[in-house]
C-alpha atoms as a PDB file:
ATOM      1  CA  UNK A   1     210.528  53.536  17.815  1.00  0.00           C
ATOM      2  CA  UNK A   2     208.663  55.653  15.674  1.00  0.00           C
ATOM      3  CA  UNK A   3     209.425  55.794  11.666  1.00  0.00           C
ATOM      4  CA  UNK A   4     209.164  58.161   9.130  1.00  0.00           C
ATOM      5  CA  UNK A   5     206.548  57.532   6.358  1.00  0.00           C
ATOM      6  CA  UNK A   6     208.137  57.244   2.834  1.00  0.00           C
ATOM      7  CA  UNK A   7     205.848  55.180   1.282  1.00  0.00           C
ATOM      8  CA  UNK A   8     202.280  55.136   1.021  1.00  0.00           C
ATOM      9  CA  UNK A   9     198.785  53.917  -0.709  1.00  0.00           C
ATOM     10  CA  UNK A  10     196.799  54.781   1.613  1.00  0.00           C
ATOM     11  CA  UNK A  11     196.002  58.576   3.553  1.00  0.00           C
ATOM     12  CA  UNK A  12     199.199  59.498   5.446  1.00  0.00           C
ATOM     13  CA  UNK A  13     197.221  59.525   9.028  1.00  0.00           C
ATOM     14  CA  UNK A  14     195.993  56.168   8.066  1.00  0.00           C
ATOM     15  CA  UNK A  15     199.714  54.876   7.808  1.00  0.00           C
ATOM     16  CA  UNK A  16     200.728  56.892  11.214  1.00  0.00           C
ATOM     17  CA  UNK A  17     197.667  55.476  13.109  1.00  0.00           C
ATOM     18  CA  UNK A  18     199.118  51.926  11.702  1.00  0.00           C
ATOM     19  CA  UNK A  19     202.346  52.414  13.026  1.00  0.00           C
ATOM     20  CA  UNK A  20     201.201  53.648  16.593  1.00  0.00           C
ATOM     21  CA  UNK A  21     198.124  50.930  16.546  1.00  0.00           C
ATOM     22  CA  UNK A  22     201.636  47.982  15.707  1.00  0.00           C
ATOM     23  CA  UNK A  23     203.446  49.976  18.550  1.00  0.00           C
ATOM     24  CA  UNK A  24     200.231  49.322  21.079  1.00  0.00           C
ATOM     25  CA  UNK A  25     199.845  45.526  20.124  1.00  0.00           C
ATOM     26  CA  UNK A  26     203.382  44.529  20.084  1.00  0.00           C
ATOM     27  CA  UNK A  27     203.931  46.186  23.527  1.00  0.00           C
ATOM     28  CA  UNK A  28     206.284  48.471  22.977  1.00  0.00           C
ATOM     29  CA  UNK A  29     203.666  51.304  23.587  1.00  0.00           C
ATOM     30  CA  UNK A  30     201.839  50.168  27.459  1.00  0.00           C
ATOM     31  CA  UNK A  31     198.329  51.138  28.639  1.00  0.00           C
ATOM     32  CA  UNK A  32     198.993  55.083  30.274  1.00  0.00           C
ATOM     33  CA  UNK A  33     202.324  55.759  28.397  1.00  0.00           C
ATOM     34  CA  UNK A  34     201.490  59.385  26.745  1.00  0.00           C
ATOM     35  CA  UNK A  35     202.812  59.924  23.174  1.00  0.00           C
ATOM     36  CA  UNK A  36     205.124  62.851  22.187  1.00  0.00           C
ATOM     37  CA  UNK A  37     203.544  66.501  21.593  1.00  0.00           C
ATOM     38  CA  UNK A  38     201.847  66.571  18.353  1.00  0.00           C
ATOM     39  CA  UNK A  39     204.447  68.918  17.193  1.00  0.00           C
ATOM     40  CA  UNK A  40     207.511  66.359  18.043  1.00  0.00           C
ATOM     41  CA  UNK A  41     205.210  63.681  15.835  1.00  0.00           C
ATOM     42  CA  UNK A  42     204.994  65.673  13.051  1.00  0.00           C
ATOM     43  CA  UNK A  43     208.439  66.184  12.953  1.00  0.00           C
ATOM     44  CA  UNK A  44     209.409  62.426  13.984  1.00  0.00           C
ATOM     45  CA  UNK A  45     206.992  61.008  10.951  1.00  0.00           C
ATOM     46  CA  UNK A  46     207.839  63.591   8.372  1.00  0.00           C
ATOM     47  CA  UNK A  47     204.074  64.762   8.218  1.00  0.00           C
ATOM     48  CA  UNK A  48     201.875  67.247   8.737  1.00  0.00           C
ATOM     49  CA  UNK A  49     200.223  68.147  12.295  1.00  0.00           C
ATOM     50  CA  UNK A  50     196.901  68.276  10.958  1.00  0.00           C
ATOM     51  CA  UNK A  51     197.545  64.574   9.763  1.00  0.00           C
ATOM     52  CA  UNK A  52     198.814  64.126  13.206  1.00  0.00           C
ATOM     53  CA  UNK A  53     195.265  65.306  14.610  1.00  0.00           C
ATOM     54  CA  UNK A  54     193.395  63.005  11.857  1.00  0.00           C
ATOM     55  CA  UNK A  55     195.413  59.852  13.521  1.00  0.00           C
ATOM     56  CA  UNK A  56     194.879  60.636  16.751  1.00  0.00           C
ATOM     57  CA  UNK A  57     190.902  61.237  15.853  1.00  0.00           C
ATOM     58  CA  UNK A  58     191.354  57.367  14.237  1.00  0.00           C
ATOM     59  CA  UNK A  59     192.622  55.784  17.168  1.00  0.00           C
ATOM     60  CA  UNK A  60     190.635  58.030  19.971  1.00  0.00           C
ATOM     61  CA  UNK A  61     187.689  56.484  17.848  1.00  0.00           C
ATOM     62  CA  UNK A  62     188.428  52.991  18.359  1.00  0.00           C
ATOM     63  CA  UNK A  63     189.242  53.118  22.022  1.00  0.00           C
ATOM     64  CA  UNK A  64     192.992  52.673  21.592  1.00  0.00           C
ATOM     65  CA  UNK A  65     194.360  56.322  22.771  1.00  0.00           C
ATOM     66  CA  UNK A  66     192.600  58.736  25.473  1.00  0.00           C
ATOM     67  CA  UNK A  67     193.267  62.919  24.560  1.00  0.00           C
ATOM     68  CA  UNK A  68     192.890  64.437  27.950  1.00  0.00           C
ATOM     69  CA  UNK A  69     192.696  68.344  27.117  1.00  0.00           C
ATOM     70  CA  UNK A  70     196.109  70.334  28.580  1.00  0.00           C
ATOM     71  CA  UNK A  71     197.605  67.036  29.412  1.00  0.00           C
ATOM     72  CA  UNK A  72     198.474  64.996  26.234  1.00  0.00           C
ATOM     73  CA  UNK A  73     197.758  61.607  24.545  1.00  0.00           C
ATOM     74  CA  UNK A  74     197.496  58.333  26.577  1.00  0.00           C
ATOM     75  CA  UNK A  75     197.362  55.242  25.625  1.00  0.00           C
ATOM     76  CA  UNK A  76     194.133  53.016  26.426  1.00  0.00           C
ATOM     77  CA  UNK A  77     194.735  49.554  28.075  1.00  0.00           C
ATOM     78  CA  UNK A  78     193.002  47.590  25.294  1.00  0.00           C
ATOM     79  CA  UNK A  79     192.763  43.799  24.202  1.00  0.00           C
ATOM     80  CA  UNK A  80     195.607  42.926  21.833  1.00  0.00           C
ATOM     81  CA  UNK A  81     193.732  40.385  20.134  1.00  0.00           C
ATOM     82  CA  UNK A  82     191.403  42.961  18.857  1.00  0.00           C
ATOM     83  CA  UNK A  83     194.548  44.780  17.416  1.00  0.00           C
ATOM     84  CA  UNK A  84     195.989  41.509  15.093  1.00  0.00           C
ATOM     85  CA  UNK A  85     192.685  40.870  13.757  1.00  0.00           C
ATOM     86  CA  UNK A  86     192.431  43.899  12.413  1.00  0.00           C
ATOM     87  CA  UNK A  87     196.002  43.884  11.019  1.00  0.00           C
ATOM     88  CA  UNK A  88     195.445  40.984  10.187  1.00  0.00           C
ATOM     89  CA  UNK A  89     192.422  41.742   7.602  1.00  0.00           C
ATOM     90  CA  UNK A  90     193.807  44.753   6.610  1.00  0.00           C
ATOM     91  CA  UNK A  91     197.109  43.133   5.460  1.00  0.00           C
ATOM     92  CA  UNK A  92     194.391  40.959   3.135  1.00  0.00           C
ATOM     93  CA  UNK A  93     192.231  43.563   1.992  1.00  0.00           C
ATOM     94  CA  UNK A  94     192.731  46.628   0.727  1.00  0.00           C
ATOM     95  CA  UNK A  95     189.194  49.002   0.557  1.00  0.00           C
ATOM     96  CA  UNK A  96     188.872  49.669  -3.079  1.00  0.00           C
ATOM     97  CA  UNK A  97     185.923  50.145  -5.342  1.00  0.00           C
ATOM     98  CA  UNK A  98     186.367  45.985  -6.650  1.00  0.00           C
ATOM     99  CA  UNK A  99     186.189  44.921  -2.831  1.00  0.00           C
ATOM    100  CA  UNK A 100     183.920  47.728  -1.357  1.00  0.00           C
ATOM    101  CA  UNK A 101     180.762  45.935  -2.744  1.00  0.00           C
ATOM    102  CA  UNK A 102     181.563  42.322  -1.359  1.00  0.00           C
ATOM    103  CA  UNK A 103     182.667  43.904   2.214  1.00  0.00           C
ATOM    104  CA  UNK A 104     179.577  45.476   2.524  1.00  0.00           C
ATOM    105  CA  UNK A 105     177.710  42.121   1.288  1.00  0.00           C
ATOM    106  CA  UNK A 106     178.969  40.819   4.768  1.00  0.00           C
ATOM    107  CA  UNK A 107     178.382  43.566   6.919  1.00  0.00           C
ATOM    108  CA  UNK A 108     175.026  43.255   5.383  1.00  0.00           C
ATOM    109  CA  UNK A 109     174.754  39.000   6.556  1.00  0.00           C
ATOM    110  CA  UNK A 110     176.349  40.395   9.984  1.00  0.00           C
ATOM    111  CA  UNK A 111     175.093  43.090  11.415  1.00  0.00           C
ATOM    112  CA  UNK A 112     171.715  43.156  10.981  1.00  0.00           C
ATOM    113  CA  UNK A 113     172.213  39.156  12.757  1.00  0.00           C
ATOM    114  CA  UNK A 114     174.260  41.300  15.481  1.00  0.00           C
ATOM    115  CA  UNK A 115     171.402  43.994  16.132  1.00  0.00           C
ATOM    116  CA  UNK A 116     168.643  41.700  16.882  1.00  0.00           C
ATOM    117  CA  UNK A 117     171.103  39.159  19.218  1.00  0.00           C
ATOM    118  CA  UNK A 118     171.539  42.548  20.739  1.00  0.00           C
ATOM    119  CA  UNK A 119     167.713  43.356  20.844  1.00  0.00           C
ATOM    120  CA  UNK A 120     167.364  39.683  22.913  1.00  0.00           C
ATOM    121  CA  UNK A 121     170.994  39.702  24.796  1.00  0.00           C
ATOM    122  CA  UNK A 122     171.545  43.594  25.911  1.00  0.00           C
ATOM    123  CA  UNK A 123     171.437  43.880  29.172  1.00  0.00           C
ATOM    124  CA  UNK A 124     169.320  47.927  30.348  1.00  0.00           C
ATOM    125  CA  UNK A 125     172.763  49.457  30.529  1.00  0.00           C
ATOM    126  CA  UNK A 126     173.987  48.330  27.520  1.00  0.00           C
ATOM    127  CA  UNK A 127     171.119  49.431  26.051  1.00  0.00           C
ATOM    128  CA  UNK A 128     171.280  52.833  27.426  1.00  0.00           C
ATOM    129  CA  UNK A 129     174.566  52.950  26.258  1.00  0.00           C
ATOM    130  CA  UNK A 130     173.646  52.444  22.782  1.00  0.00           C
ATOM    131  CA  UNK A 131     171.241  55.519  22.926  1.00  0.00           C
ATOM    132  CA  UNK A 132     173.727  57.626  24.701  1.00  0.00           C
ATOM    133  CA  UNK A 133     176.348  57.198  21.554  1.00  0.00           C
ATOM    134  CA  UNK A 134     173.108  57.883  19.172  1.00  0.00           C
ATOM    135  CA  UNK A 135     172.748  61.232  21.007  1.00  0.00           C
ATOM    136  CA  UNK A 136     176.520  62.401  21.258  1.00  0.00           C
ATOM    137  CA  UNK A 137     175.895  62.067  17.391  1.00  0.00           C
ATOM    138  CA  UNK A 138     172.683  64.156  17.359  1.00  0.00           C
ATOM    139  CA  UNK A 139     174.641  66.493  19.519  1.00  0.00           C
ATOM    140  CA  UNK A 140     177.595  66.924  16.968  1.00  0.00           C
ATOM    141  CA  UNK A 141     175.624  67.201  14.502  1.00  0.00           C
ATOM    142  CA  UNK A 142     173.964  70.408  15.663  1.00  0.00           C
ATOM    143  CA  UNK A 143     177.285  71.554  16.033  1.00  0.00           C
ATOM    144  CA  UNK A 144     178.680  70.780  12.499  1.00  0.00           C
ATOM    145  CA  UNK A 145     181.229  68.388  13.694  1.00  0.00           C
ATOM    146  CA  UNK A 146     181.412  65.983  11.822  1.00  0.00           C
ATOM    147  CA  UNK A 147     185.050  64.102  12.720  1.00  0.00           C
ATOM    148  CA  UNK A 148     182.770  63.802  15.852  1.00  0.00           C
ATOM    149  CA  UNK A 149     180.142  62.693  14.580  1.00  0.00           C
ATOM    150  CA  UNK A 150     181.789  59.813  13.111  1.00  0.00           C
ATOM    151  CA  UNK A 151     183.322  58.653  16.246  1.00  0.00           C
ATOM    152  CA  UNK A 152     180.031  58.448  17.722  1.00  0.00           C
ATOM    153  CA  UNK A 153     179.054  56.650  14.443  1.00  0.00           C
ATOM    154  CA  UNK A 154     181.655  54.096  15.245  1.00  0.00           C
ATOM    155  CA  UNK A 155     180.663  54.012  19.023  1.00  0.00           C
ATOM    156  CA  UNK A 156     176.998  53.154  18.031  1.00  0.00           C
ATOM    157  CA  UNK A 157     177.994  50.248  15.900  1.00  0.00           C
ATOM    158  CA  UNK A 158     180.332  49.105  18.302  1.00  0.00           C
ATOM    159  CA  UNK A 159     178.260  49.041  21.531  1.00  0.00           C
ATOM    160  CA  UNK A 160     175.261  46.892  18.903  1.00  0.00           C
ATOM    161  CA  UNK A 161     178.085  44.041  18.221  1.00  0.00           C
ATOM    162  CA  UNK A 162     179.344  44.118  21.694  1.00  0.00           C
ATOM    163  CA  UNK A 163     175.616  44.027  23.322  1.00  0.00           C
ATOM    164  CA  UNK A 164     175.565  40.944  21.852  1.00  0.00           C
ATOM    165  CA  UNK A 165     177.813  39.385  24.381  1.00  0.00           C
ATOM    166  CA  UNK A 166     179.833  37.210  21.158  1.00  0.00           C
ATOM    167  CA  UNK A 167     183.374  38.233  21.528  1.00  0.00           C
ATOM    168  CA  UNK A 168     184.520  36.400  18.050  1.00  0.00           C
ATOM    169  CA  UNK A 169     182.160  38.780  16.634  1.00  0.00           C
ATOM    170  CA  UNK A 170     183.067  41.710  18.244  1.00  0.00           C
ATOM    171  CA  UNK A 171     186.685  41.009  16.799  1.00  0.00           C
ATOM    172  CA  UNK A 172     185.212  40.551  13.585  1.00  0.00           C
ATOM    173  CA  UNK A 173     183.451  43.809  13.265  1.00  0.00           C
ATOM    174  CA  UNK A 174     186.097  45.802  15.029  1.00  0.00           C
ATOM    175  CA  UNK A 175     188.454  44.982  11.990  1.00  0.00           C
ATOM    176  CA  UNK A 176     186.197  45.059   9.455  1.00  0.00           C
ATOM    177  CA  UNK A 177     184.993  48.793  10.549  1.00  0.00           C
ATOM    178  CA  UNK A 178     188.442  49.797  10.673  1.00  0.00           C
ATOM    179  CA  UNK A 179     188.878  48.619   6.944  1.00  0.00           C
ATOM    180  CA  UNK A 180     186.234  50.511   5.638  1.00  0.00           C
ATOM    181  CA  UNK A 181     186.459  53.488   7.928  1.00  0.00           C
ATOM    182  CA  UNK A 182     188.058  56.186   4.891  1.00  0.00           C
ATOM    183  CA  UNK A 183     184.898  54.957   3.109  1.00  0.00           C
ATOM    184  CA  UNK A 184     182.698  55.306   6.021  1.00  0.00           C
ATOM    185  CA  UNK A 185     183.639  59.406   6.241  1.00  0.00           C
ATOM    186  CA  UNK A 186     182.972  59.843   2.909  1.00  0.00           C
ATOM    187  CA  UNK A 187     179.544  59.213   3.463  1.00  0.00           C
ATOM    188  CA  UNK A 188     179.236  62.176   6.016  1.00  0.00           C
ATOM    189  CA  UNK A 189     180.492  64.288   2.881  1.00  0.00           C
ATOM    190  CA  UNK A 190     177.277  63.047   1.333  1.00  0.00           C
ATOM    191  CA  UNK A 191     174.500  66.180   1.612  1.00  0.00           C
ATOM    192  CA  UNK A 192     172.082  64.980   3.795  1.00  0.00           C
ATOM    193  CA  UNK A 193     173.640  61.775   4.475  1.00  0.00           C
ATOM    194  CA  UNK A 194     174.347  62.526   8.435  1.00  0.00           C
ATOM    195  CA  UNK A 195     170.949  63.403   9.336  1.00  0.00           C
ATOM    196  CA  UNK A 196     169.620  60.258   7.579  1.00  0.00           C
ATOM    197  CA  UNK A 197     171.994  58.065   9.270  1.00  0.00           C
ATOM    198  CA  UNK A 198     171.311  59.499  12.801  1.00  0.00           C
ATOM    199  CA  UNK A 199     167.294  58.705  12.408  1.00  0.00           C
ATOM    200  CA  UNK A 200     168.012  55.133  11.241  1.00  0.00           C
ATOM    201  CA  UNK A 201     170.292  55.001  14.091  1.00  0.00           C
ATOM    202  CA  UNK A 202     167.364  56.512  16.484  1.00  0.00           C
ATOM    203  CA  UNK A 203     165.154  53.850  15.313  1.00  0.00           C
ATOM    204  CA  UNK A 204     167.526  50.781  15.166  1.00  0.00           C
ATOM    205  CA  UNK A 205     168.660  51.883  19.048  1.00  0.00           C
ATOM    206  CA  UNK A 206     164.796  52.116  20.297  1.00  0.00           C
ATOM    207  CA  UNK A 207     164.166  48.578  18.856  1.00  0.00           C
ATOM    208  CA  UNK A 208     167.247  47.335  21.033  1.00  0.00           C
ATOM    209  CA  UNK A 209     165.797  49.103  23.910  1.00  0.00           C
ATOM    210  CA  UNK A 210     162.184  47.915  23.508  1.00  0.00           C
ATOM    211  CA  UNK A 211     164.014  43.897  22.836  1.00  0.00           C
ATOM    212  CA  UNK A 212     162.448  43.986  19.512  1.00  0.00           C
ATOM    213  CA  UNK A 213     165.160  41.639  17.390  1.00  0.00           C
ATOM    214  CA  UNK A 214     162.807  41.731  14.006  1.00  0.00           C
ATOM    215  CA  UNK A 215     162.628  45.305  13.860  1.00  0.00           C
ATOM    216  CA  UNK A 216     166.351  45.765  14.826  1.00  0.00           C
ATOM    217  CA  UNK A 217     167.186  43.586  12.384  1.00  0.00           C
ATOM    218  CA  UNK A 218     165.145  44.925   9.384  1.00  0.00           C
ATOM    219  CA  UNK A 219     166.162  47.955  10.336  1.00  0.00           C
ATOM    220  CA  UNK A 220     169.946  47.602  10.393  1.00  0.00           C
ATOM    221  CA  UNK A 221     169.712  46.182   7.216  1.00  0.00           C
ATOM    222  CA  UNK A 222     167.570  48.980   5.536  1.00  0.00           C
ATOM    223  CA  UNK A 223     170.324  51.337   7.501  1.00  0.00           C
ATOM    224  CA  UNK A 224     173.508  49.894   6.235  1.00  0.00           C
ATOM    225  CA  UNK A 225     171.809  49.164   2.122  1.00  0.00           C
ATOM    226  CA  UNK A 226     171.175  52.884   1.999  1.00  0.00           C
ATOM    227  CA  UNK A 227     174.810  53.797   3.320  1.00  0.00           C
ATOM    228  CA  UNK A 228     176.016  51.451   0.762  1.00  0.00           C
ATOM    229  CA  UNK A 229     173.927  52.798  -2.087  1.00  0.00           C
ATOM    230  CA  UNK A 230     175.348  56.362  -1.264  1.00  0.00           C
ATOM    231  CA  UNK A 231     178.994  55.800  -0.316  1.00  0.00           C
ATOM    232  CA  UNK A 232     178.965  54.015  -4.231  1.00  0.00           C
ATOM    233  CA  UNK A 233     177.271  56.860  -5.843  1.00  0.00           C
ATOM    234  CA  UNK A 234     179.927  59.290  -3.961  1.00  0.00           C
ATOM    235  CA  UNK A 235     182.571  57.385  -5.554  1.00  0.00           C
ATOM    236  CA  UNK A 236     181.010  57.455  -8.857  1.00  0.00           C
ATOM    237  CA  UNK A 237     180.612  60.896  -8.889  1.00  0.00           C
END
């Protein structure tokens, strides 16, 4: 079921999450199966277990796979659909410094759009939900964890597009986050980057929960320009 990884452009956990994310959507992996022992998937890939960790991190992130501590790794009964889309766009774009720029240019038309339907759609719950993802952030980031942190980053973008109740979206965003999620960690490499992030994210989650869509819009906007601006001078360094 599993193959070994030969050939690769991309990070080698990148390519394993691929091949278990394929796995999920085509069936052949159901919602509770539990994968082999990290050790066994080192082996069966030809890779590394710490690469092994990084793709489980991936796919915990995006609600595919569950790691239940002295148990193992489950799978997550999740939405298919989700799952071609973003094969689907990653199979047309690849994340590179030519691309990065226009990629962001629609997360930029999109999100910002998405946080203010959310400020007028999100129901109290959802709302809370949004805050609660802001501070498991805040809470990693105390604690200097920052594959953590970036989970929770993806949670809090996540729970914005779906409080908006537009499921096309939501598909949208899901793949598009997964394309530029390698350049999305780089940015919590960035000195001072995290911190910054998690207080635009405090203030774009309090104008969802006071139903404010101007602010959460302007906000969002401000947020995801300065992430841009810094991810490109990373790369240029």
């Amino acid at each position: 079921m599993f193959k070994v990884i030969k050939h690769h452009k991309k990070p080698l956990y990148e390519d394993v999450a691929l091949q278990i994310e394929a796995l999920i959507a085509e069936g052949n992996l159901k919602a509770g199966d539990q994968l082999p022992p990290e050790r066994e998937l080192a082996e069966i890939f030809g890779v590394s277990r710490t690469c092994i960790r990084e793709a489980v991190k991936s796919l915990a992130a995006r609600n595919l796979i569950i790691v239940e501590h002295g148990k193992g790794v489950f799978v997550l009964q999740t939405n298919s659909n989700d799952i071609e889309v973003s094969q689907l766009m990653a199979k047309l774009f690849a994340v590179n410094d030519d691309n990065m720029k226009d990629l962001y240019e629609i997360r930029k038309l999109i999100e910002p759009k998405a946080a203010a339907w959310a400020a007028s759609r999100c129901t109290d719950e959802e709302a809370e939900e949004i805050l609660s993802h802001f501070a498991k952030e805040q809470e990693y980031a105390h604690a200097i964890n920052v594959i953590k942190m970036w989970e929770y980053d993806t949670k809090f973008h996540m729970a914005i597009v779906e409080a908006t109740h537009n499921k096309v979206l939501t598909r949208i965003m899901r793949g598009m986050l997964d394309l530029l999620a390698e350049s999305r960690r780089s940015t919590f490499r960035v000195k001072g980057r995290p911190l910054k992030s998690m207080k635009e994210h405090m203030l774009i989650a309090e104008a969802i929960r006071t139903k404010d869509p101007q602010a959460a819009e302007r906000l969002m906007l401000e947020h995801l320009h300065n992430v841009e601006e810094e991810i490109q001078a990373f790369r240029d360094m």
